[in-house]
Protein backbone atom coordinates (compact mmCIF):
# COMPACT_ATOMS: atom_id res chain seq x y z
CA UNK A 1 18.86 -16.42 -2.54
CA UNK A 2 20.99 -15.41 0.37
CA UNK A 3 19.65 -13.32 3.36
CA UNK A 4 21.85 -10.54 2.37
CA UNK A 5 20.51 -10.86 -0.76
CA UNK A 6 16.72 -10.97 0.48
CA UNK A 7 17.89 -7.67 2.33
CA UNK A 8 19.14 -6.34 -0.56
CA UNK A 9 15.67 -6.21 -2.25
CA UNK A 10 13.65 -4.95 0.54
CA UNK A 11 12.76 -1.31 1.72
CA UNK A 12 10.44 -1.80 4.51
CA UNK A 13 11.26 -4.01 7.72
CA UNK A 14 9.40 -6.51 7.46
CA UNK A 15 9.39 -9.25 10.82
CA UNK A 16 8.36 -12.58 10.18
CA UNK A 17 5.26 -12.18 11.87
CA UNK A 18 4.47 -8.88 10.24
CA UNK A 19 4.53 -10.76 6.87
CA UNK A 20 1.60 -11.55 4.98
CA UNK A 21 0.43 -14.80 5.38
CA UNK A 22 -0.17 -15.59 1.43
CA UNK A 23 -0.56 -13.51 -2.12
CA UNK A 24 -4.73 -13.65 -1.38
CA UNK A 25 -4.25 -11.63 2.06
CA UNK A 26 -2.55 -8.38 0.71
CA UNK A 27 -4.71 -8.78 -2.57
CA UNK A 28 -7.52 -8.58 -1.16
CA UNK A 29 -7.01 -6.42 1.46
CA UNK A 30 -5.59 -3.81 -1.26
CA UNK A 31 -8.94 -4.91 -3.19
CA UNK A 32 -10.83 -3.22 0.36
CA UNK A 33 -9.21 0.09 -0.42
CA UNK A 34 -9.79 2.96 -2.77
CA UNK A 35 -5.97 2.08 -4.44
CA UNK A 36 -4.61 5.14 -3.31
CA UNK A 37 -1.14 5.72 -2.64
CA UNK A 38 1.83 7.37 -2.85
CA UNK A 39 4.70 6.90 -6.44
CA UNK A 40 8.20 7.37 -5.12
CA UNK A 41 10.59 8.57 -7.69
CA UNK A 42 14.36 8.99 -7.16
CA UNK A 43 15.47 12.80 -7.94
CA UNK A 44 17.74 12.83 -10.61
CA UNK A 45 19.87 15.08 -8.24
CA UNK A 46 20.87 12.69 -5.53
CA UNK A 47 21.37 15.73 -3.46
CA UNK A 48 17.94 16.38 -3.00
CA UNK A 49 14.89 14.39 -1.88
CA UNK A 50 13.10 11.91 -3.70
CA UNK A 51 9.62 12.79 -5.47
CA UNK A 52 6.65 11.76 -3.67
CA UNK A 53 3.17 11.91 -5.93
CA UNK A 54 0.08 11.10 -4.09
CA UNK A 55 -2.39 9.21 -6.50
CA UNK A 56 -5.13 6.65 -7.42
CA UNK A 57 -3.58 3.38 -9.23
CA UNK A 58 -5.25 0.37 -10.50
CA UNK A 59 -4.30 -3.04 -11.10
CA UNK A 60 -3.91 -4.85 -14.33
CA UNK A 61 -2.63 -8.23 -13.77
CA UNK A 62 1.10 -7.68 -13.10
CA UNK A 63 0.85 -3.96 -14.05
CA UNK A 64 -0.24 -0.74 -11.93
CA UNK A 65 -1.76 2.33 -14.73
CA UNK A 66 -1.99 5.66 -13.50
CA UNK A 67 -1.89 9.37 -15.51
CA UNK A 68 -0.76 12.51 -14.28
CA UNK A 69 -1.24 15.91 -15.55
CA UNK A 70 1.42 16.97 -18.29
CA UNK A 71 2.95 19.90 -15.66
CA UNK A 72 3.41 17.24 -12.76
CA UNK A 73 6.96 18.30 -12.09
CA UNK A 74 8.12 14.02 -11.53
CA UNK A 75 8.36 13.64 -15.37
CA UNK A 76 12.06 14.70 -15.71
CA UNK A 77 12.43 12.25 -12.75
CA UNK A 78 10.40 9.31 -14.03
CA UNK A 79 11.91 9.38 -17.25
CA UNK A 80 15.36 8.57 -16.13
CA UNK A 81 14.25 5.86 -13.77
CA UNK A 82 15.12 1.97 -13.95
CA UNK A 83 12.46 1.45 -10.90
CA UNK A 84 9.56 2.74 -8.38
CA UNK A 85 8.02 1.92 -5.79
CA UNK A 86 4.01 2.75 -5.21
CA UNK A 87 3.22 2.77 -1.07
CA UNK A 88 -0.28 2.33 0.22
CA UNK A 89 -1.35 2.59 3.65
CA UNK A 90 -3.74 1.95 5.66
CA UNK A 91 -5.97 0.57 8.68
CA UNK A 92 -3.74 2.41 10.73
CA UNK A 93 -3.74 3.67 14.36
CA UNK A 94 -1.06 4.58 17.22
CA UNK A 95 -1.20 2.38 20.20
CA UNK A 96 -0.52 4.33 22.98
CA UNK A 97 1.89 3.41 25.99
CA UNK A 98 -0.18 2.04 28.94
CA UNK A 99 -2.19 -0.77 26.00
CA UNK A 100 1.59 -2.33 25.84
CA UNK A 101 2.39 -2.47 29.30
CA UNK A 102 4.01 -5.64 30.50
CA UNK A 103 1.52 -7.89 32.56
CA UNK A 104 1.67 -7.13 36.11
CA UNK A 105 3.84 -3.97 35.54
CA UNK A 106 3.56 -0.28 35.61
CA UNK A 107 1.26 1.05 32.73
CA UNK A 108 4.02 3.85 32.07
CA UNK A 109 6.17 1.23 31.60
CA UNK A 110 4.51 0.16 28.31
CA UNK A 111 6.42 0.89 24.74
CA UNK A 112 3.79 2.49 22.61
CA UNK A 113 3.72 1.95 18.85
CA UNK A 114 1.90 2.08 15.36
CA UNK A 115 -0.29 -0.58 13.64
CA UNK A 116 -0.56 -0.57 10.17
CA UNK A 117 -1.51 -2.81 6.68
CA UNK A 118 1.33 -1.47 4.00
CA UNK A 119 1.75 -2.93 0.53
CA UNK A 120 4.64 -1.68 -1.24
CA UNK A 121 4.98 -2.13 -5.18
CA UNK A 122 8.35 -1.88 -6.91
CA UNK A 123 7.89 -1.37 -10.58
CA UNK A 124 9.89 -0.61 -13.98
CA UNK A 125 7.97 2.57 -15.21
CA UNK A 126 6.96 3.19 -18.87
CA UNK A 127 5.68 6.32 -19.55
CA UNK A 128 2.27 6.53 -22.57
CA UNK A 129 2.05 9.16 -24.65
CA UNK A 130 0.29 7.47 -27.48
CA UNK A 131 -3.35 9.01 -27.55
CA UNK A 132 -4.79 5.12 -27.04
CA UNK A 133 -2.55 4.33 -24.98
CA UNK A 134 -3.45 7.08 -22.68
CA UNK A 135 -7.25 6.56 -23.55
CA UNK A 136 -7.10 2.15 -22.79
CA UNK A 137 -5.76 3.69 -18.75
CA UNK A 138 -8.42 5.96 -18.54
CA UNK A 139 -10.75 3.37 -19.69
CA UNK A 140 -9.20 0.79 -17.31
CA UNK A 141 -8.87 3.33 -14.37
CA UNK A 142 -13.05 4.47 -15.11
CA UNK A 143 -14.12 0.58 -15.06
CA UNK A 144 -12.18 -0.11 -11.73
CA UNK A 145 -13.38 3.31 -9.88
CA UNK A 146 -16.44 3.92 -11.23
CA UNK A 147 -17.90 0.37 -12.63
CA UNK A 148 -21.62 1.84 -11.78
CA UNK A 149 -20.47 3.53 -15.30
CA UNK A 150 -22.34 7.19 -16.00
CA UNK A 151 -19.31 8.47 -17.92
CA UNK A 152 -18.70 9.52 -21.60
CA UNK A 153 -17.06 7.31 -23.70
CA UNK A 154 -13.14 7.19 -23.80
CA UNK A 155 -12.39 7.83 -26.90
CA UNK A 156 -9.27 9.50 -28.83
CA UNK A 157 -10.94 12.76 -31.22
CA UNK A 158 -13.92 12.55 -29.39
CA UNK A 159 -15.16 15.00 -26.74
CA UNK A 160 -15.20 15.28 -23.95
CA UNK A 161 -12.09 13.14 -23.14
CA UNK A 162 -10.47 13.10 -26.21
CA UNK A 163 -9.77 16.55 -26.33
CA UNK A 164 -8.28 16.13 -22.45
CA UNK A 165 -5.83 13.57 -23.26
CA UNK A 166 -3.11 16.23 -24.50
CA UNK A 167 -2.83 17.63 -21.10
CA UNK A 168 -2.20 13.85 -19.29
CA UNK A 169 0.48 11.34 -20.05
CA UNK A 170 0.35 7.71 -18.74
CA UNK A 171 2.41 5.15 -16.48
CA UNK A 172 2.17 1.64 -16.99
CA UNK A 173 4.46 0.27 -13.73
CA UNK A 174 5.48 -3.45 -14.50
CA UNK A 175 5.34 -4.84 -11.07
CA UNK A 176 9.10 -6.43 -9.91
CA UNK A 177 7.90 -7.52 -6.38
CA UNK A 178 5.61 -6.50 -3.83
CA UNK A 179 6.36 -6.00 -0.24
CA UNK A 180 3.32 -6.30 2.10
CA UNK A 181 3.57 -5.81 5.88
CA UNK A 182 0.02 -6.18 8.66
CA UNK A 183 1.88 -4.86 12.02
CA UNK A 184 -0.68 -5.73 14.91
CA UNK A 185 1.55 -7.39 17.48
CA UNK A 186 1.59 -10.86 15.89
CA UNK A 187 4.31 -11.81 17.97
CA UNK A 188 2.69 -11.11 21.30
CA UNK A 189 0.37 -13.40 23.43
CA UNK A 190 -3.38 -13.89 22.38
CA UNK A 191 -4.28 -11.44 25.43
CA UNK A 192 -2.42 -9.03 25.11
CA UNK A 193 -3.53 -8.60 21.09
CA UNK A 194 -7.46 -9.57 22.68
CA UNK A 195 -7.01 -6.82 25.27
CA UNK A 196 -5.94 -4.30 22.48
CA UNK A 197 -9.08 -5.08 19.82
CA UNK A 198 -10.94 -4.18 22.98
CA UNK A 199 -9.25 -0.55 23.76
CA UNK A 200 -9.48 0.02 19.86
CA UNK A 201 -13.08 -0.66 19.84
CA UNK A 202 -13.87 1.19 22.81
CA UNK A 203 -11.41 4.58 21.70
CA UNK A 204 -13.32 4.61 18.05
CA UNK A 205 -11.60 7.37 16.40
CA UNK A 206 -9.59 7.57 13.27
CA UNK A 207 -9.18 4.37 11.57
CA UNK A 208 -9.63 2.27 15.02
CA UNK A 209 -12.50 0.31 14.23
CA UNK A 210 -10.91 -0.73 11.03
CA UNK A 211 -7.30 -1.65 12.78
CA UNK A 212 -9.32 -3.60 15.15
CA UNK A 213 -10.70 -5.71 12.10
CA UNK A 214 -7.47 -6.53 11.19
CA UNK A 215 -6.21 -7.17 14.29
CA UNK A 216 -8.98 -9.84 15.34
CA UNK A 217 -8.91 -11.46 11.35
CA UNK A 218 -4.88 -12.04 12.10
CA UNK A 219 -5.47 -13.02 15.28
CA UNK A 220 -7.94 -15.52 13.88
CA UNK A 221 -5.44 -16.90 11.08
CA UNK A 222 -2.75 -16.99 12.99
CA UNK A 223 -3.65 -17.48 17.19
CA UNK A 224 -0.39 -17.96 19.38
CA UNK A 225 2.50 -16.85 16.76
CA UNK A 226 5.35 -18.99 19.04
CA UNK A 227 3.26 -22.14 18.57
CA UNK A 228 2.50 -21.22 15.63
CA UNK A 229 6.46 -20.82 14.59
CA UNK A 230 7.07 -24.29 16.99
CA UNK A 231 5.11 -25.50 14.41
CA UNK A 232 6.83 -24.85 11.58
């Protein structure tokens, strides 16, 4: 595949030192989350603005399953679609100005900006409106999100879900690709990302502590990135 090409298929800028290292490192970082993100949808009016739908997903193998209420207004929008994408972030923080600055130069003069763990899903959608088809995701989605169980049984005819399932239809998203992105400042000296971990741990609000894990575990994997890329 030619670069163009490779551009061709991506959405999100990805730098080579952004990238995840391997398949394991975005799987199980996504397996750290609660699976929530956002389903992109192209309007069927190219005038106006995509549709964005904030919600859960799990993971099947090399499928995402996820149900919506029957009113969601994407439907008109998903049914027309070729492809998807699902967004999740997270372990995110902004890094302000004066963390960046340039050794031996003017705090001010530092460029502040945003770490971040993204995985990106493009999918083919196919929309369930068999009653066990819809019933198997809300099994599936029940056993990933609440394994400690304590639910009624799934079952189509039988209450209390059965009678529910009318007012839900299903997505099973066949997964194309996946995009995954960890942006803590790879490409800059062991310091400088050392010196960081340490204002994030210190500041402790938002999602700090948890950008600071990620920052130190990449650090780990990876150390210096330019003798790391002399390397390779």
């Amino acid at each position: 595949m030619t670069t163009a090409a490779r551009e061709a298929l991506t959405g999100m800028l990805i730098h080579p030192w952004d990238a995840a290292l391997d398949t394991a490192e975005w799987q199980t970082w996504l397996a750290s989350t609660d699976r929530f993100g956002v389903l992109a949808v192209n309007n069927i009016d190219s005038a106006q603005a995509p549709v964005l739908v904030p919600t859960h997903f799990t993971v099947a193998a090399d499928e995402l399953f996820i149900h919506l209420a029957r009113p969601n207004p994407v439907w008109q929008h998903l049914e027309a679609a070729t492809e998807v994408r699902v967004a999740v972030i997270g372990d995110y923080a902004y890094i302000p100005t004066y963390w960046r600055a340039k050794a031996g130069g003017p705090d001010e003069d530092g460029v502040p900006t945003s770490y971040y763990a993204s995985v990106q899903f493009i999918c083919r959608p196919t929309i369930v409106d068999d009653p066990q088809g819809k019933a198997d995701i809300l099994q599936a989605q029940l056993d990933d999100f609440q394994p400690e169980g304590r639910h009624a049984e799934v079952a189509v005819g039988e209450d209390p879900y059965g009678r529910m399932l009318p007012g839900i239809r299903g997505v099973r998203l066949a997964v194309q690709r996946v995009e995954a992105k960890f942006k803590y400042d790879d490409a800059n000296p062991v310091e400088h990302r050392e010196r960081v971990i340490g204002h994030l741990e210190e500041r402790g609000r938002g999602l700090d502590a948890g950008v600071a894990v990620q920052q130190r575990r990449r650090l780990s994997e990876i150390g210096d990135w330019r003798a790391r890329r002399g390397q390779s």
